[in-house]
N, C-alpha and C. Protein backbone atom coordinates (compact mmCIF):
# COMPACT_ATOMS: atom_id res chain seq x y z
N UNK A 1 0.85 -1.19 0.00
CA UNK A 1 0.00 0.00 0.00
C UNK A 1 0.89 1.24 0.00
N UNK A 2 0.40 1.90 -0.50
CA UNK A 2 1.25 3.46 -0.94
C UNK A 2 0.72 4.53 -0.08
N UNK A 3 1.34 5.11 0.89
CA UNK A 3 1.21 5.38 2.35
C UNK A 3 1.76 7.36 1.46
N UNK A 4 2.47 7.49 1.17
CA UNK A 4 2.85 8.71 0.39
C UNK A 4 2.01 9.54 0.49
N UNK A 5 2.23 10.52 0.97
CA UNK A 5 0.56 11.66 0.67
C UNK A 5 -0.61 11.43 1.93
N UNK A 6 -0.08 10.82 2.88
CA UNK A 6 -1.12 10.50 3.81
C UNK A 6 -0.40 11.51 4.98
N UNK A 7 -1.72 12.33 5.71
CA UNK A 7 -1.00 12.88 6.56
C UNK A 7 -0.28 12.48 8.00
N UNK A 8 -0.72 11.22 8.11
CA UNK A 8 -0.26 10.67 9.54
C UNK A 8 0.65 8.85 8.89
N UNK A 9 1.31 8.64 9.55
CA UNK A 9 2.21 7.24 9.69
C UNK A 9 2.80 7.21 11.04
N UNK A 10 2.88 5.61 11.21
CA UNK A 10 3.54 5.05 11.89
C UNK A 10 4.98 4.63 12.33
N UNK A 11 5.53 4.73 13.62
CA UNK A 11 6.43 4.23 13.55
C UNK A 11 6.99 3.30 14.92
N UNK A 12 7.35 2.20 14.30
CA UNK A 12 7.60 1.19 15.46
C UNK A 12 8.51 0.58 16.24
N UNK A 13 8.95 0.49 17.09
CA UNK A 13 10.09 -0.11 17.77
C UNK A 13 9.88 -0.84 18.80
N UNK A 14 10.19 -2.28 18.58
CA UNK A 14 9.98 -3.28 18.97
C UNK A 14 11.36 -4.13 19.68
N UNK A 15 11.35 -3.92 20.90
CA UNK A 15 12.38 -4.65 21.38
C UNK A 15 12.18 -5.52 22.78
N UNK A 16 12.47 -6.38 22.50
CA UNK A 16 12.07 -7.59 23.27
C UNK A 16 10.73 -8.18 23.67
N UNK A 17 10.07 -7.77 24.91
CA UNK A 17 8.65 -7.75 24.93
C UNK A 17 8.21 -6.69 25.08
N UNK A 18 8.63 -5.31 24.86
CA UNK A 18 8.16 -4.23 24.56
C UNK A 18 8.04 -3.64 23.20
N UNK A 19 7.00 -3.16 22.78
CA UNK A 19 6.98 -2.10 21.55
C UNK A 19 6.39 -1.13 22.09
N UNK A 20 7.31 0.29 21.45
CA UNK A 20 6.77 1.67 21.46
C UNK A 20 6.47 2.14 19.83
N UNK A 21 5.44 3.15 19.92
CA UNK A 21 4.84 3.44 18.60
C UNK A 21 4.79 4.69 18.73
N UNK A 22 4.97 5.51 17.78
CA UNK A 22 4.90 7.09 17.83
C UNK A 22 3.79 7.29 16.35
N UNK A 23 3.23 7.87 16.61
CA UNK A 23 2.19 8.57 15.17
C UNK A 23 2.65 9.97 15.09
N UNK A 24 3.04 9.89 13.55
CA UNK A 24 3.45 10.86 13.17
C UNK A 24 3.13 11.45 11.76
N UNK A 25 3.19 12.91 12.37
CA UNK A 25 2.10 14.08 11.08
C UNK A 25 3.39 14.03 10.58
N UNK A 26 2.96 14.43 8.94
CA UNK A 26 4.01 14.50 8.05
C UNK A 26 2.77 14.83 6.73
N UNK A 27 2.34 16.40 6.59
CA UNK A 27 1.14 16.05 5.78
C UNK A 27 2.17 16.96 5.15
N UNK A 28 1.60 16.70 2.92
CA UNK A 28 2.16 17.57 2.19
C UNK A 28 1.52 18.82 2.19
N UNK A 29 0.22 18.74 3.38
CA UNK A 29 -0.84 20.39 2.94
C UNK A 29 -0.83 20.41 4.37
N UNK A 30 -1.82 21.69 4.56
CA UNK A 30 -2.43 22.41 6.06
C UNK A 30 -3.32 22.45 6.08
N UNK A 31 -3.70 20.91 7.17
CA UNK A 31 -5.22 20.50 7.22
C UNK A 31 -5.17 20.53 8.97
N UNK A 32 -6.69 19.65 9.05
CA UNK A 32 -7.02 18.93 10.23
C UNK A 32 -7.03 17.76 10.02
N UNK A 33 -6.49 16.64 10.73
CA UNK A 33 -6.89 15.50 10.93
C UNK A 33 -6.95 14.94 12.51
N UNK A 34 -8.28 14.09 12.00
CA UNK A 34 -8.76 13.28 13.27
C UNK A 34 -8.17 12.30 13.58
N UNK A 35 -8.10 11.47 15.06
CA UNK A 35 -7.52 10.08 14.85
C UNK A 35 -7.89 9.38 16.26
N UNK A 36 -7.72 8.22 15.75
CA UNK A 36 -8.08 7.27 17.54
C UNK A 36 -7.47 6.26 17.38
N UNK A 37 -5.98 5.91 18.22
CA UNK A 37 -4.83 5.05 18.42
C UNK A 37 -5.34 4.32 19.43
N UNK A 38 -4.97 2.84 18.93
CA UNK A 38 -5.29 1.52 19.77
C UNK A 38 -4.10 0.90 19.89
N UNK A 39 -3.64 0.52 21.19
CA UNK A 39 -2.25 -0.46 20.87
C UNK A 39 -3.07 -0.98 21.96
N UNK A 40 -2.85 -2.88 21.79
CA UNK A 40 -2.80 -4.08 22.72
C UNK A 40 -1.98 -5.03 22.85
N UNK A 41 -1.49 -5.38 23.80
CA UNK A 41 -0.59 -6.07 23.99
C UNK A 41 -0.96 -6.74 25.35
N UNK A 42 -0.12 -6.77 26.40
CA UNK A 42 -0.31 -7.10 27.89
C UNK A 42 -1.48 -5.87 28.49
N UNK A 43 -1.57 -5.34 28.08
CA UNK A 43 -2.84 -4.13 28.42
C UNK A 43 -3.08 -3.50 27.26
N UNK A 44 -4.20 -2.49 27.50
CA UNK A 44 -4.56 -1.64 26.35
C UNK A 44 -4.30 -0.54 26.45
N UNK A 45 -3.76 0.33 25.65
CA UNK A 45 -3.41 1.90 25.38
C UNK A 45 -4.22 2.68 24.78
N UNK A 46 -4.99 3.60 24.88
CA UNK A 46 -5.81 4.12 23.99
C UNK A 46 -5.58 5.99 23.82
N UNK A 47 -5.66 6.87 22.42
CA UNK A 47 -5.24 7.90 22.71
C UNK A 47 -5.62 8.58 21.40
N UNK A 48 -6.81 9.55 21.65
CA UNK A 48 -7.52 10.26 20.35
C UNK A 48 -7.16 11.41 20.51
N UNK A 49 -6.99 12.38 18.94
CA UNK A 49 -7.38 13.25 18.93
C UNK A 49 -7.72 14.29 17.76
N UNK A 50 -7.54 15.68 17.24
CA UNK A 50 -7.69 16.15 16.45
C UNK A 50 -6.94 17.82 16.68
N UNK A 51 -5.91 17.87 15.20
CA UNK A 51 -5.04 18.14 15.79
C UNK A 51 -5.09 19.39 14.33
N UNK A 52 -4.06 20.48 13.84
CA UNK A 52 -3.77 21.50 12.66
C UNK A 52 -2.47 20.67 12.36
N UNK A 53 -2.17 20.00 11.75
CA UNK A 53 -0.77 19.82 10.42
C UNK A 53 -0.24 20.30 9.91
N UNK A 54 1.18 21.06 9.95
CA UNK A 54 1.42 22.01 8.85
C UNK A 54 2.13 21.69 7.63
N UNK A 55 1.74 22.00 7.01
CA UNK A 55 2.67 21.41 5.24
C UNK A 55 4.03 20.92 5.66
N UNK A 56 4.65 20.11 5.55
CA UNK A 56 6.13 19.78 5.63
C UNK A 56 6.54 20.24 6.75
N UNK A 57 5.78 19.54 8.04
CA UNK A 57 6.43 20.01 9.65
C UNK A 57 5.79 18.56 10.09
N UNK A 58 7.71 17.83 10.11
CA UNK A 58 7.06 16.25 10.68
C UNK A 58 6.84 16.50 12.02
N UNK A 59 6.24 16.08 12.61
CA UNK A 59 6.41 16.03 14.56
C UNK A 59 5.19 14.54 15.02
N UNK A 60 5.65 14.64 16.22
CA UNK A 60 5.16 12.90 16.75
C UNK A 60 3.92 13.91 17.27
N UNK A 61 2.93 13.07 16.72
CA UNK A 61 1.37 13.31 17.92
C UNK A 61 1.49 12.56 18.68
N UNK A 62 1.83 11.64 19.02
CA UNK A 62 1.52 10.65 20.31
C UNK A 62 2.45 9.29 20.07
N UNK A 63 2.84 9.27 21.29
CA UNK A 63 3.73 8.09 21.54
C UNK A 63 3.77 7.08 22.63
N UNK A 64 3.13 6.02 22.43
CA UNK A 64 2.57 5.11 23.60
C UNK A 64 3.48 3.82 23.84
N UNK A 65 3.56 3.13 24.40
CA UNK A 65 4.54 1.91 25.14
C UNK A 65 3.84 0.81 26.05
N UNK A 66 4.03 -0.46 25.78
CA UNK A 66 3.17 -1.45 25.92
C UNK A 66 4.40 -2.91 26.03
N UNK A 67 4.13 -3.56 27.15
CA UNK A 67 4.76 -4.81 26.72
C UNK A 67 3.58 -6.07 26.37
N UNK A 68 4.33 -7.00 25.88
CA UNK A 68 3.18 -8.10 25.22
C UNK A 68 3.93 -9.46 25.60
N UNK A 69 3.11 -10.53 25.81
CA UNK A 69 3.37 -11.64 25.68
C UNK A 69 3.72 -12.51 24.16
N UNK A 70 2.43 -12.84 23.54
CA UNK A 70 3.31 -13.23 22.30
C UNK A 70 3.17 -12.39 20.77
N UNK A 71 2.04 -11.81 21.10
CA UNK A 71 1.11 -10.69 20.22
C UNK A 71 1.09 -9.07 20.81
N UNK A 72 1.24 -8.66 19.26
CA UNK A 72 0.81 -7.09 19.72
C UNK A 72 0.13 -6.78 18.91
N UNK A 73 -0.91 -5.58 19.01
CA UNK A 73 -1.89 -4.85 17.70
C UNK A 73 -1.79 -3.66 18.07
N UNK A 74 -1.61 -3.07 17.19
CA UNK A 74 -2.11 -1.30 17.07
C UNK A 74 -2.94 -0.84 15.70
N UNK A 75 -3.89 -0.16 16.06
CA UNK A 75 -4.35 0.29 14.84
C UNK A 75 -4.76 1.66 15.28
N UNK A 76 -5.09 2.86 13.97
CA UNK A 76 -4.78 4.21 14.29
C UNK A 76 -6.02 4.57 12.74
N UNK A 77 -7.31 4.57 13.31
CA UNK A 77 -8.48 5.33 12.59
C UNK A 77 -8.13 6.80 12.30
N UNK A 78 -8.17 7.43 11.10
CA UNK A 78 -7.60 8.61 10.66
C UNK A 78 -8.87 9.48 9.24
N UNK A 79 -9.07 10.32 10.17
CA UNK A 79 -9.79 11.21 8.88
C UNK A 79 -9.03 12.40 8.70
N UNK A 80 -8.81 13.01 7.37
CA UNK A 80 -8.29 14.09 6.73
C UNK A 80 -8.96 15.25 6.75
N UNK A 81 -9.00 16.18 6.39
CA UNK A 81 -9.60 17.47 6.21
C UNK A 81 -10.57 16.90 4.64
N UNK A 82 -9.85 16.37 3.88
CA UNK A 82 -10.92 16.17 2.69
C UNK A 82 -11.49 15.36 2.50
N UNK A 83 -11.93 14.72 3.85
CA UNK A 83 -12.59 13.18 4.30
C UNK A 83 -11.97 12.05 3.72
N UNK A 84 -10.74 12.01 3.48
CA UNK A 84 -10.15 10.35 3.39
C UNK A 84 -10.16 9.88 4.41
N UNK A 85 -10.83 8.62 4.55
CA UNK A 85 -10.53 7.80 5.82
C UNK A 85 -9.60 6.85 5.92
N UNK A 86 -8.46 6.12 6.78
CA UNK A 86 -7.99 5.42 6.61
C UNK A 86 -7.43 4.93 7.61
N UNK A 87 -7.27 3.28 8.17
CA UNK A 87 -6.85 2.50 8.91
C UNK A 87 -4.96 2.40 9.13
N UNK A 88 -4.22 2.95 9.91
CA UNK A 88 -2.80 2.18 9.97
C UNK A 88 -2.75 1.02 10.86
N UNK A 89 -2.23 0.20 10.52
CA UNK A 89 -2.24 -1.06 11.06
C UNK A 89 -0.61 -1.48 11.48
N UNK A 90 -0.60 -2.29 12.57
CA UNK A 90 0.71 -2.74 12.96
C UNK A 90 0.95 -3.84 13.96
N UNK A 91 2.00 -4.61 13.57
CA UNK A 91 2.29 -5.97 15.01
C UNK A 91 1.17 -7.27 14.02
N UNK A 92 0.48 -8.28 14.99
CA UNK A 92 0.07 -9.08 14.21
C UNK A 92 -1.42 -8.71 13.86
N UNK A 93 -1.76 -7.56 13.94
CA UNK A 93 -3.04 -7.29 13.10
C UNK A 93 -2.84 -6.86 11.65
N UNK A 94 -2.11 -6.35 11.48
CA UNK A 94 -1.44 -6.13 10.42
C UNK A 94 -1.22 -7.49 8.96
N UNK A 95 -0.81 -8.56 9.47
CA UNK A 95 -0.54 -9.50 8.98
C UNK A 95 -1.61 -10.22 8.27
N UNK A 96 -1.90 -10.60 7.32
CA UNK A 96 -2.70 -11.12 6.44
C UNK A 96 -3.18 -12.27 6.52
């Protein structure tokens, strides 16, 4: 999937039985976008919001930390200013 042009992505770091995840704006315009971050693992993390983006100004919206037994999921519901909706997915939800 071609992630390019989307104003929010993921990023993951996974070490040992911990993963930390940061969501991060990186839009090519100056919008609003909405969002509601799920990570599960050994507990649940949860963390919404709605935020101004500025054209080519990366910065982390939110950065959460979780350890897991053998599985982890995060997923991150995202609307745009020009109503694209779209799912990021990560860990074994992700997986096909």
């Amino acid at each position: 999937m071609d992630n390019s042009g989307r104003a929010l992505t993921l990023s993951v770091v996974e070490q040992g039985n911990n993963v930390e995840l940061e969501l991060i704006a990186d839009s090519q315009t100056n919008q609003q976008v909405d969002y509601k971050l799920k990570l599960t693992g050994s507990s649940t993390a949860r963390h919404s919001g709605s935020t101004n983006v500025s054209a080519g100004e990366r910065h982390v919206l939110s950065r959460l930390k979780t350890s897991f037994g053998e599985t982890w999921c995060a997923t991150v519901d995202v609307t745009e200013a020009d109503g694209e909706q779209y799912t990021l997915t990560a860990g074994t939800c992700a997986q096909g």
